[in-house]
Protein backbone atom coordinates (compact mmCIF):
# COMPACT_ATOMS: atom_id res chain seq x y z
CA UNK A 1 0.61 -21.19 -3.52
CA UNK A 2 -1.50 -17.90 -2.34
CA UNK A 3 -2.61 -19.92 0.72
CA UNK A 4 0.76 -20.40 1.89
CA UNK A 5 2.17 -16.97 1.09
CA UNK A 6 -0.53 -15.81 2.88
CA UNK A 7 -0.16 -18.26 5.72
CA UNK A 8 3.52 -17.52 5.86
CA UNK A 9 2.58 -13.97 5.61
CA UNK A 10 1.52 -14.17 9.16
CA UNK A 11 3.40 -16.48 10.62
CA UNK A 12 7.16 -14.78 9.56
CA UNK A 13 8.58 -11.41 10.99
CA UNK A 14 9.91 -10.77 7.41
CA UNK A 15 6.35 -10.81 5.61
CA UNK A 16 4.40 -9.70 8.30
CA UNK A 17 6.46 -6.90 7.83
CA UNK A 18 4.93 -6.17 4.63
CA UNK A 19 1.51 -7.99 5.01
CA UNK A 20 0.57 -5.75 7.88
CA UNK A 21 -0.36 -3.15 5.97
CA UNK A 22 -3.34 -4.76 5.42
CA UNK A 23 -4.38 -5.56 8.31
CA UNK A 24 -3.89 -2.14 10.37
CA UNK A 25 -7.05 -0.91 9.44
CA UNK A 26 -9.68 -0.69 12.73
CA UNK A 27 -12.54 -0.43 10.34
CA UNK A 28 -13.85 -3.57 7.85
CA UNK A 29 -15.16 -2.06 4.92
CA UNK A 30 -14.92 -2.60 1.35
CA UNK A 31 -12.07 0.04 1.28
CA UNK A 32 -10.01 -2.67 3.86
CA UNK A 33 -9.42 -4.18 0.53
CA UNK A 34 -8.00 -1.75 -1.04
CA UNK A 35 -5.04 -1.32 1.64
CA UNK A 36 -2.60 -2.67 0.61
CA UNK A 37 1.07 -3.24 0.60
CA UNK A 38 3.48 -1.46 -1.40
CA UNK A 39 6.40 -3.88 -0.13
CA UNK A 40 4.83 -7.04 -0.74
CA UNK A 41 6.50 -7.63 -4.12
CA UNK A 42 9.81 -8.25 -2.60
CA UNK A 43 9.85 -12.19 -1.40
CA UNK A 44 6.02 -12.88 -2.72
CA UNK A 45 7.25 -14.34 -6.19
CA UNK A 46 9.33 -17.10 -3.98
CA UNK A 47 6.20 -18.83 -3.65
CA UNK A 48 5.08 -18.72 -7.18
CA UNK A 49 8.43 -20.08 -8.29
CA UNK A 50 6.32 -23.93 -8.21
CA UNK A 51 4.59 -22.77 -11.12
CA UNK A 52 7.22 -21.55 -13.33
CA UNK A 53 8.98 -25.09 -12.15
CA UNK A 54 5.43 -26.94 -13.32
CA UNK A 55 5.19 -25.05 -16.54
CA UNK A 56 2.12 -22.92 -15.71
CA UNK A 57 1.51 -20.77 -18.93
CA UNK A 58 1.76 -17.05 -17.55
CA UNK A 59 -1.76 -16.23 -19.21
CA UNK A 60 -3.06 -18.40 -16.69
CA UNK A 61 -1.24 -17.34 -14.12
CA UNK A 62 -1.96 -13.91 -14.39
CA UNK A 63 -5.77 -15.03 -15.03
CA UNK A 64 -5.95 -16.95 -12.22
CA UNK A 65 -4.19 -14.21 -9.85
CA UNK A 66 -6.39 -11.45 -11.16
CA UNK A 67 -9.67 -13.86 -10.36
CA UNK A 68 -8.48 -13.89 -6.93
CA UNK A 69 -7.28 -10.67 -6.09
CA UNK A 70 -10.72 -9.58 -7.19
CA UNK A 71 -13.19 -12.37 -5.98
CA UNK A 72 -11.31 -10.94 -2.30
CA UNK A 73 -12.69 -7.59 -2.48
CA UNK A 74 -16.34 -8.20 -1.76
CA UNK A 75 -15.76 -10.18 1.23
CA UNK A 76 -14.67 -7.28 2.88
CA UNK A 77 -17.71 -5.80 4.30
CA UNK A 78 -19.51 -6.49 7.66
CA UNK A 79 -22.92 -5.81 6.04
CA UNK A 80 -23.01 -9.56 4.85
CA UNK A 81 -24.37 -12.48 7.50
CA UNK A 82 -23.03 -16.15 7.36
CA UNK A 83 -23.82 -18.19 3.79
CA UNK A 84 -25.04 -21.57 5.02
CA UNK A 85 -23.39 -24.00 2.61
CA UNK A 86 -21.31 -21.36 0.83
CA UNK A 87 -19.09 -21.07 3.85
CA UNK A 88 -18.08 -24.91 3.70
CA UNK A 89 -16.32 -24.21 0.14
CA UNK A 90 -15.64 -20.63 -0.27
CA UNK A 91 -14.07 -17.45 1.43
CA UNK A 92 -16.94 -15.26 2.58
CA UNK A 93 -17.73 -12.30 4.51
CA UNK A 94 -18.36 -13.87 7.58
CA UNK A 95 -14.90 -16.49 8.01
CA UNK A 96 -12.99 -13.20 6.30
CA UNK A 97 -14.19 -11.42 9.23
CA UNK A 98 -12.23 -13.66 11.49
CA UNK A 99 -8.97 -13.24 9.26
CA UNK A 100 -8.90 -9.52 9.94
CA UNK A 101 -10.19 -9.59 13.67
CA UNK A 102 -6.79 -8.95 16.63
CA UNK A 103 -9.03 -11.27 19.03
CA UNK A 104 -6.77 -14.55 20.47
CA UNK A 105 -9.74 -17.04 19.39
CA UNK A 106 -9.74 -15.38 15.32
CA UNK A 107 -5.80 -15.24 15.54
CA UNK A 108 -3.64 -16.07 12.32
CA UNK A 109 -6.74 -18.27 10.74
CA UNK A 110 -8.67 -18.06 7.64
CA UNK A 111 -5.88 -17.45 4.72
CA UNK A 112 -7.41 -18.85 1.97
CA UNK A 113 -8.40 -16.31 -1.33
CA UNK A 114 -10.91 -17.72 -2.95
CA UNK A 115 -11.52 -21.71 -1.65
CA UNK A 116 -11.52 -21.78 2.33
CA UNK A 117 -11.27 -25.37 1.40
CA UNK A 118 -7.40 -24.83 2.19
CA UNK A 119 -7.75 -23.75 5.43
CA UNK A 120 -9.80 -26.91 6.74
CA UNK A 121 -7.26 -29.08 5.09
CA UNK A 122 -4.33 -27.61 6.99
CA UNK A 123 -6.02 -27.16 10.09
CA UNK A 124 -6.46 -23.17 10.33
CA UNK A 125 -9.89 -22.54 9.72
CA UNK A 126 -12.08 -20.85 12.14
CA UNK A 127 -15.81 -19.83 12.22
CA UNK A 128 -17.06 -16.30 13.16
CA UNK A 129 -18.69 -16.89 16.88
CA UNK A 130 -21.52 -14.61 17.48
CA UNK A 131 -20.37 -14.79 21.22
CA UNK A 132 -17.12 -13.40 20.35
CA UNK A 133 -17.38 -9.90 18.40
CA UNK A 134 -14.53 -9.27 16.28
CA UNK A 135 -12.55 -6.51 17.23
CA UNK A 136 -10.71 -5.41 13.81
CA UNK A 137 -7.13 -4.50 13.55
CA UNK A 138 -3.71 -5.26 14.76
CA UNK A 139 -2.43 -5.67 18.59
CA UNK A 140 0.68 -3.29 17.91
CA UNK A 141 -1.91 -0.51 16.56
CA UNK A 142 -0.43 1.96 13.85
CA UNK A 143 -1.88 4.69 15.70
CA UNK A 144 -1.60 6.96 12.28
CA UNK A 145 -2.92 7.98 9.18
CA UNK A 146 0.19 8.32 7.63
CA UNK A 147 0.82 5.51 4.43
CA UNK A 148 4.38 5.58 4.38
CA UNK A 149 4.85 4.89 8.23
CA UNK A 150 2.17 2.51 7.57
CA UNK A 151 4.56 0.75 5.17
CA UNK A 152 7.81 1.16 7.64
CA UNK A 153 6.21 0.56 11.13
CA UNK A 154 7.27 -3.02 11.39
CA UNK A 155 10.12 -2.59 9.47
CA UNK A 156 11.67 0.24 11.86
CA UNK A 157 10.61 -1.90 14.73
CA UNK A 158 12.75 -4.97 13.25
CA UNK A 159 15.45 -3.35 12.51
CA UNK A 160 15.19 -1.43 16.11
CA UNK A 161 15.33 -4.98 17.38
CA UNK A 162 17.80 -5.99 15.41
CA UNK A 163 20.43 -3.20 15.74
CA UNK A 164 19.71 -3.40 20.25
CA UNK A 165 20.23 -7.28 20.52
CA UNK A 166 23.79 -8.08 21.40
CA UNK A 167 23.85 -11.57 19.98
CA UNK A 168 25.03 -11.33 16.44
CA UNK A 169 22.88 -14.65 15.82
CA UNK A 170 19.49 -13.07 16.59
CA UNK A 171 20.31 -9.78 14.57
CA UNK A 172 19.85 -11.91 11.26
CA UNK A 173 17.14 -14.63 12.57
CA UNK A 174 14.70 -12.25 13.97
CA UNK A 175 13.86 -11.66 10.39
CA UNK A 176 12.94 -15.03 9.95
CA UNK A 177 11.60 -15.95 13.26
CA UNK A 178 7.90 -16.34 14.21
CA UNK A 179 5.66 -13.64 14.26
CA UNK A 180 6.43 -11.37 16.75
CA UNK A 181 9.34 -12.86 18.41
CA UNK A 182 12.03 -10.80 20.17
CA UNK A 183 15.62 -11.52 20.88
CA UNK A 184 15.24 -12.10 24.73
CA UNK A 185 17.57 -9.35 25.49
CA UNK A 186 15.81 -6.75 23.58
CA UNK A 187 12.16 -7.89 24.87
CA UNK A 188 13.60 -7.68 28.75
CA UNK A 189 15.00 -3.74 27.85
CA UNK A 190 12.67 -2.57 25.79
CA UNK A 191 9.56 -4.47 26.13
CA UNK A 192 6.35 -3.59 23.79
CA UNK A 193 3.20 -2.53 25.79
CA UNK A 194 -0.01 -4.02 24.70
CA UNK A 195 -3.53 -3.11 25.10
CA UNK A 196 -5.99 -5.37 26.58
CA UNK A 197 -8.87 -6.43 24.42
CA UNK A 198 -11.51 -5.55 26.33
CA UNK A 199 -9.88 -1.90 26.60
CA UNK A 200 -9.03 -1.33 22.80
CA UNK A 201 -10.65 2.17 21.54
CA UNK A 202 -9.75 2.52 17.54
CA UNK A 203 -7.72 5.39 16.65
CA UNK A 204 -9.28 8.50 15.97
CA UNK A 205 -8.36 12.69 15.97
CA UNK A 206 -10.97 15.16 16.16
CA UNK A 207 -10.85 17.41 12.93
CA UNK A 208 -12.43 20.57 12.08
CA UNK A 209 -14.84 20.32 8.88
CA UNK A 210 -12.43 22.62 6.87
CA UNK A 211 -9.53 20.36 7.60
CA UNK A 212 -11.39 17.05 6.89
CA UNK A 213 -12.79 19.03 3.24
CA UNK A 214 -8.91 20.77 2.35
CA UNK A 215 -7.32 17.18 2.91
CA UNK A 216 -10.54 14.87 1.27
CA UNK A 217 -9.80 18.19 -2.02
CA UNK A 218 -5.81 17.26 -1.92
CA UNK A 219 -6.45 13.48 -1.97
CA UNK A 220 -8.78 13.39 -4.75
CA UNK A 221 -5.93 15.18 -6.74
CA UNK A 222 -3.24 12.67 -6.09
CA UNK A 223 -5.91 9.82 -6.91
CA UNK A 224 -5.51 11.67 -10.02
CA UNK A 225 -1.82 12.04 -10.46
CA UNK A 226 -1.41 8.77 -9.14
CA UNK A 227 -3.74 7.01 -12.07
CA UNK A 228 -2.21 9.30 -14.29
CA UNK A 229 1.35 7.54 -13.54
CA UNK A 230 -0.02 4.15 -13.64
CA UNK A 231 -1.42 4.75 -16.78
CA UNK A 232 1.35 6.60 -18.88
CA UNK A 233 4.41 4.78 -17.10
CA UNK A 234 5.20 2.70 -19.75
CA UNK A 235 6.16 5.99 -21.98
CA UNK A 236 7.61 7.80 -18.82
CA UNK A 237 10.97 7.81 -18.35
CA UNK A 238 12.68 6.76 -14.83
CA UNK A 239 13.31 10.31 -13.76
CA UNK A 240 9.94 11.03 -14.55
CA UNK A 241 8.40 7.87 -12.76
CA UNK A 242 10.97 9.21 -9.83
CA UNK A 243 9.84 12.66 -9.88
CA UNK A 244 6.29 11.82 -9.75
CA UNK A 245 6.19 9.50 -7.65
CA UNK A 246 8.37 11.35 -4.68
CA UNK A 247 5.54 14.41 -5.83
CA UNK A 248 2.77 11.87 -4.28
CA UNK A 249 4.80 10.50 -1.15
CA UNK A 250 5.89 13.49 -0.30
CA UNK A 251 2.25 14.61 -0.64
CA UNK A 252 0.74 11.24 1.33
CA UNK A 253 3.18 12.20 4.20
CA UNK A 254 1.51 16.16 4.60
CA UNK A 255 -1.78 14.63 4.14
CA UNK A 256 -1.35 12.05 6.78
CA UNK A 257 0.44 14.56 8.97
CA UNK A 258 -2.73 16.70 8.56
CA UNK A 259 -5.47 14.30 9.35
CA UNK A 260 -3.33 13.69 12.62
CA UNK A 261 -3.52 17.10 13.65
CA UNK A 262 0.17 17.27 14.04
CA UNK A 263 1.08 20.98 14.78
CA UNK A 264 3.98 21.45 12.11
CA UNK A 265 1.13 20.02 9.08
CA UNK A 266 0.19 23.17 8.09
CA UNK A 267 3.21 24.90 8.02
CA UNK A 268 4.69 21.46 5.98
CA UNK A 269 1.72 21.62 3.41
CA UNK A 270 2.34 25.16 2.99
CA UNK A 271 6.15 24.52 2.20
CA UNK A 272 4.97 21.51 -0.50
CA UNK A 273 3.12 24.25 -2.06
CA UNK A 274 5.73 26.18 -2.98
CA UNK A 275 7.49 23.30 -4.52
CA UNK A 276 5.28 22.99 -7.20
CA UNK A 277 6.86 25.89 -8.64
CA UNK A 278 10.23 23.92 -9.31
CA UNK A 279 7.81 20.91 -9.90
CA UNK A 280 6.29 22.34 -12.80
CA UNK A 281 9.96 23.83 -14.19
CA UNK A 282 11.04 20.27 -13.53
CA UNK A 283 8.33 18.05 -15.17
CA UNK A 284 8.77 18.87 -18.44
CA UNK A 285 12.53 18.46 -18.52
CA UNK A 286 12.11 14.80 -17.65
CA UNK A 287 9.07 14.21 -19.63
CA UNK A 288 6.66 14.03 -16.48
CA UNK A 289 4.25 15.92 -19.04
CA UNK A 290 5.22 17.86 -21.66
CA UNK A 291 6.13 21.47 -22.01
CA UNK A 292 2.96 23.74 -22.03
CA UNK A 293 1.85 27.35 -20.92
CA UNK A 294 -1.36 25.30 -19.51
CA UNK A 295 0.81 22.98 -17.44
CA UNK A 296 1.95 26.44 -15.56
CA UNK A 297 -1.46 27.60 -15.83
CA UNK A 298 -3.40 24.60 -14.79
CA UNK A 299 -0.38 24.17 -10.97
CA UNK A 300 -0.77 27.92 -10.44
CA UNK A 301 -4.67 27.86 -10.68
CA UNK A 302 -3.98 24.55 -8.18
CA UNK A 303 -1.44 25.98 -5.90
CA UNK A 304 -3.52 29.38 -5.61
CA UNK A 305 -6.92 27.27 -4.41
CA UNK A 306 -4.85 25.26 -2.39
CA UNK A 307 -3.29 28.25 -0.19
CA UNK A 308 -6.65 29.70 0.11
CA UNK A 309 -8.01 26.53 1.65
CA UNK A 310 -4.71 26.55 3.64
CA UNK A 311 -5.33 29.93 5.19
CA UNK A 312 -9.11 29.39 5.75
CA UNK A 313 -7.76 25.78 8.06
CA UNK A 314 -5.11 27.97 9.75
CA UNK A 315 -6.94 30.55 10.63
CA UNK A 316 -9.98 28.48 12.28
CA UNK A 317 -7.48 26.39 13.97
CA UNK A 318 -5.97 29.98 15.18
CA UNK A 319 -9.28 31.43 16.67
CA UNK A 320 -10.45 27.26 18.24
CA UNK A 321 -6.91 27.67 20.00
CA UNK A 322 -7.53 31.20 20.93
């Protein structure tokens, strides 16, 4: 079942969609396996539905789904050579390479999680070639930093494609098309502009040290807030989930913004600074945390640090433009 979800993950405009995410990454490191979707959840239980039909006890299920979700993470690392025998039977670093590489030969092969066993059966396994370097990513590149565009960048382009076609036919099946197909109208108007291969430079924006230190500061605190929310939502309230969770998109968005150099970041994390003084009026109303002079404290202390940082980035950015 995770074979062909995967499989169909690539092959459908719908779940690519979603998938993508995943794959958008120009570097292959064990932190590849961490990206992941956060729209995934929407069609994925379709092809689980087999097992409910079968009778599958859900403590297996959930084993079983755990086991490979993990047993994926290590085989994302290019630090690891080829396996010998290992790579007849099993997913390893090496075919996983080929999964994640943008290259026509590595194209759409390789889904299998755990067993690669799948993937010779239906025909879609491939072997790394040491005469072909895998070049990691997608061909549309992101060309951003920013997680929730990273979430909506295939969306907004389906739905671009969909809204422009004049056939009323094509606006619903380009969802469910192919990979990458276009209504013909749309693709002869507005026609996507690839880069060759062999002249593909990953995306990258030169930061000042300050910068790169203020926004590595700001993301360790929403790796915070964020396993704080995973790990009290089940006595959170929905307005509190809400509140707390727009708190970290909103604060993914500045951060991306920032790491892109975009000129308005600054002046954008500045104005999410001040918003943590209705934040902290507002959390305790909906039982984000609860009611406490060291709550006010503890996001004043926060916000304070975080403006000085803010000033010490503007102002070098001031006197390297100057």
């Amino acid at each position: 079942c995770y074979y062909w979800l995967h499989r169909c993950g690539h092959e459908r405009n719908i779940l690519w969609a979603a998938h993508s995410v995943h794959h958008q990454s120009e570097d292959y490191n064990l932190s590849t396996a961490l990206r992941q979707t956060s729209t995934g959840f929407l069609l994925s239980w379709i092809f689980y539905l087999p097992l409910a039909v079968l009778g599958v006890p859900l403590v297996v299920f959930v084993t079983v789904a755990a086991l490979n979700l993990l047993y994926q993470f290590w085989v994302h690392t290019r630090h690891i050579g080829k396996l010998g025998w290992y790579e007849w039977f099993f997913v390893t670093p090496s075919n996983h390479r080929a999964h994640h590489a943008q290259n026509a030969l590595y194209m759409d092969r390789n889904y299998g999680g755990v067993f690669i066993l799948w993937d010779r059966l239906f025909g879609t396994y491939q072997e790394e070639d040491d005469n072909e370097p895998v070049v990691f990513g997608v061909t549309t590149p992101l060309a951003s930093w920013n997680p929730l565009w990273a979430n909506l960048q295939f969306y907004a382009q389906l739905w671009n494609d969909a809204r422009r076609t004049e056939h009323v036919r094509d606006k619903l099946r380009i969802w469910f098309m192919r990979t990458g197909w276009r209504p013909a109208d749309v693709q002869a108007r507005y026609p996507l502009a690839k880069t060759e291969l062999s002249q593909f430079r990953k995306f990258e924006v030169a930061l000042d040290v300050r910068r790169q230190v203020y926004v590595v500061l700001q993301f360790a605190v929403y790796v915070a807030l964020g396993s704080y929310l995973m790990n009290a939502q089940s006595s959170l309230s929905v307005q509190a989930l809400l509140l707390g969770g727009g708190a970290m998109a909103l604060g993914l968005f500045v951060l991306g913004a920032a790491l892109e150099d975009r000129p308005w970041s600054l002046n954008l994390e500045g104005a999410r600074l001040l918003l943590n003084l209705p934040l902290v009026w507002l959390a305790p109303l909906v039982g984000l945390w609860p009611a406490s002079p060291l709550a006010w404290v503890a996001l004043g202390s926060y916000s304070l640090l975080s403006v000085c940082g803010l000033y010490c980035c503007g102002s070098r950015v001031t006197r390297l433009a100057s």
